[in-house]
Protein backbone atom coordinates (compact mmCIF):
# COMPACT_ATOMS: atom_id res chain seq x y z
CA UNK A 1 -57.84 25.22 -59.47
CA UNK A 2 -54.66 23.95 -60.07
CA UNK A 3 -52.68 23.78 -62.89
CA UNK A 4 -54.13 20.37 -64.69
CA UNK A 5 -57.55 19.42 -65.86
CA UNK A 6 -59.15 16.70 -67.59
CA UNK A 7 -58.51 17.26 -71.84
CA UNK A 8 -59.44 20.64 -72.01
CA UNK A 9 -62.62 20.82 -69.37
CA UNK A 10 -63.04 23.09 -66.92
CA UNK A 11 -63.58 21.45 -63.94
CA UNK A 12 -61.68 21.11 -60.95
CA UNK A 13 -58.81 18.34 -60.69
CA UNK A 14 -59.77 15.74 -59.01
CA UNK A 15 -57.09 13.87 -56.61
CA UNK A 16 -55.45 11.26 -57.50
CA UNK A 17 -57.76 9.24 -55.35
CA UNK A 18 -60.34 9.02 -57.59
CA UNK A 19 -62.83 6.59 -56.17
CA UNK A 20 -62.84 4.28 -53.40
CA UNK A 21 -61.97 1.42 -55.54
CA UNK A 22 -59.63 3.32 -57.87
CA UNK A 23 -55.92 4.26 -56.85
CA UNK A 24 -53.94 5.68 -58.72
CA UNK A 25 -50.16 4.20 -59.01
CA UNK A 26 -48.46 4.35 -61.85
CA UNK A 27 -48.46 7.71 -63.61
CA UNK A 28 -46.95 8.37 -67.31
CA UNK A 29 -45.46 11.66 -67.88
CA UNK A 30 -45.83 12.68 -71.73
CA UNK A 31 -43.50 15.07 -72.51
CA UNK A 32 -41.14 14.99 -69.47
CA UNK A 33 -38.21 16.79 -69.55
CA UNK A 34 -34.63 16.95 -67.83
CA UNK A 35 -34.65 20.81 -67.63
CA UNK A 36 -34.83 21.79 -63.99
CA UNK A 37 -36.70 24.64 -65.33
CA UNK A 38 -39.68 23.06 -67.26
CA UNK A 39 -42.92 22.26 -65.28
CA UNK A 40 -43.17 18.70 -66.32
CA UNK A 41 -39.97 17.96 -64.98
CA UNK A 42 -40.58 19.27 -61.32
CA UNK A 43 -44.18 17.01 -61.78
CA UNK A 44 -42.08 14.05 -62.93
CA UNK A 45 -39.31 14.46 -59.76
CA UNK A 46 -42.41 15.14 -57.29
CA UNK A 47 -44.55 12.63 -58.00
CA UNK A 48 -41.88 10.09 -58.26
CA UNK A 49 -40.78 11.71 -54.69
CA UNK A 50 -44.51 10.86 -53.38
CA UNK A 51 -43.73 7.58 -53.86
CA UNK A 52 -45.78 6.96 -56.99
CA UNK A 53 -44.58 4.95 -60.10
CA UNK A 54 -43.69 7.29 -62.77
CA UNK A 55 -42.28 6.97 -66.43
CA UNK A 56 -41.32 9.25 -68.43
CA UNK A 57 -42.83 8.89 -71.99
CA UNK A 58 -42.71 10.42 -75.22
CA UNK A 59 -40.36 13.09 -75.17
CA UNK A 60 -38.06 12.27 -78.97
CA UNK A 61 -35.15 14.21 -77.71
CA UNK A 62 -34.95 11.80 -74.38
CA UNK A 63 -36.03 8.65 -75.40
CA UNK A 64 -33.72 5.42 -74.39
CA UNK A 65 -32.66 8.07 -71.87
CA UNK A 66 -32.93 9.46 -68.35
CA UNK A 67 -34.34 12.21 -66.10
CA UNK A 68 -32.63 11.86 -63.09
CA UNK A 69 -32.85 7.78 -62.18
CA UNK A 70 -36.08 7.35 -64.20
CA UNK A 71 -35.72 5.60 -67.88
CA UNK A 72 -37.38 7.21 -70.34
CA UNK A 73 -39.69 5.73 -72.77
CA UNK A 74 -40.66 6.18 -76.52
CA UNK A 75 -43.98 5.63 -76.66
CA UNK A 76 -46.93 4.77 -74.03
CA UNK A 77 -46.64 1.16 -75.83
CA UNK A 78 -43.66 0.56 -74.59
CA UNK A 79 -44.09 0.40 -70.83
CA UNK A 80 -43.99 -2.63 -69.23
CA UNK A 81 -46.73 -2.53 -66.85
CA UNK A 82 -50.15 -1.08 -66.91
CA UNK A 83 -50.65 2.74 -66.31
CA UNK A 84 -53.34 3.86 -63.97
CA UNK A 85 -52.85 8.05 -65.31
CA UNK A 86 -51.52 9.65 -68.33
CA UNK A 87 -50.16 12.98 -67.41
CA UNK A 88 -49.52 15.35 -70.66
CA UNK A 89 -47.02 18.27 -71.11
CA UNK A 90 -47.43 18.44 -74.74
CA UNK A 91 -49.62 20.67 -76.90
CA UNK A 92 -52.84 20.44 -77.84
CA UNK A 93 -52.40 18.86 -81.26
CA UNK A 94 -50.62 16.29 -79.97
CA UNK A 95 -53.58 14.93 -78.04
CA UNK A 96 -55.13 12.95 -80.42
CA UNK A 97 -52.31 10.82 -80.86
CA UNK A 98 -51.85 10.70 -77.23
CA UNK A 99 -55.36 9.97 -76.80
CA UNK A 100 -55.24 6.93 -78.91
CA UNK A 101 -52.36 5.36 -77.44
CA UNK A 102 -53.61 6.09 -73.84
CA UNK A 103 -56.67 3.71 -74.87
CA UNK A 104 -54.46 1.32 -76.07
CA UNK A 105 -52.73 1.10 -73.19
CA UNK A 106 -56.09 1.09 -71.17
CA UNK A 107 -55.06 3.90 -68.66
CA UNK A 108 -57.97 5.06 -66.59
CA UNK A 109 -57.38 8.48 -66.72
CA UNK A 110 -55.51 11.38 -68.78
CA UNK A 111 -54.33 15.05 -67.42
CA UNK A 112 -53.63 17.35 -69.36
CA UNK A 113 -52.68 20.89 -68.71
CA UNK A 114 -54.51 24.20 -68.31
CA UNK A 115 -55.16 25.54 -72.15
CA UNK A 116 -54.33 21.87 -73.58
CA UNK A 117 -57.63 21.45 -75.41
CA UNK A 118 -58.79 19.61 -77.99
CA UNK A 119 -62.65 18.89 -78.94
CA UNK A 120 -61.89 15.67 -80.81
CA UNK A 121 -59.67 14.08 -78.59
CA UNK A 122 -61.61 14.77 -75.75
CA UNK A 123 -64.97 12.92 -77.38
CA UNK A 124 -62.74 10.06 -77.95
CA UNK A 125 -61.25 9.94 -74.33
CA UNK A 126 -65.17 10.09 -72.85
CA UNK A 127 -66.34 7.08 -75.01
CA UNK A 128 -63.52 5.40 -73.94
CA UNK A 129 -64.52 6.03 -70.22
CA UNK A 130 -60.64 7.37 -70.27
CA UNK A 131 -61.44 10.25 -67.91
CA UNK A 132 -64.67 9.66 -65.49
């Protein structure tokens, strides 16, 4: 198993291939960061280096910012073009808020860590069809 899951549930991660008529493109990075050193910013620089569309998003301390040549973004609101994935490095109680504004934005699916659980969150995400 590697090291993301869907909210919390222990199942294996699917790839980002998800169905045959679902692809996924653009990919929102909650919680990026700039240090080399962090997890979520090797994710960010990867997956942007796989050729998918990434934005950072939500990280207070880099918003209006940059990691490396991506912009960063305040909020999930405040991208400019639909997100197909939601990809959280944040902790577990920020995932309701997270969760909300991922079905906002309609994004089809949200990541979340290994140990990044939360019940509530994840019942909201599943009637939302956020994560099948």
């Amino acid at each position: 198993m590697d090291s993301h899951h869907f909210l919390g549930h222990n199942q294996p991660s699917p790839s980002l291939h998800l169905s045959p008529e679902f692809r996924v493109k653009t990919i929102a990075v909650v919680g990026a960061s700039d240090n080399p050193a962090r997890a979520s910013y090797g994710v960010t620089l990867f997956l942007r280096d796989r050729g998918y569309d990434v934005i950072p998003a939500k990280n207070p301390k880099l918003a209006g910012g940059m990691i490396d040549d991506l912009p960063v973004v305040a909020t999930l609101a405040a991208i400019d073009r639909p997100v197909d994935m939601v990809d959280v490095f944040r902790a577990s109680d920020a995932l309701p808020m997270i969760v909300d504004e991922a079905i906002t934005i309609k994004a089809k699916v949200l990541w979340t860590q290994l140990g990044v659980v939360h019940d509530e969150a994840a019942g909201r995400a599943h009637d939302a069809s956020l994560w099948s």
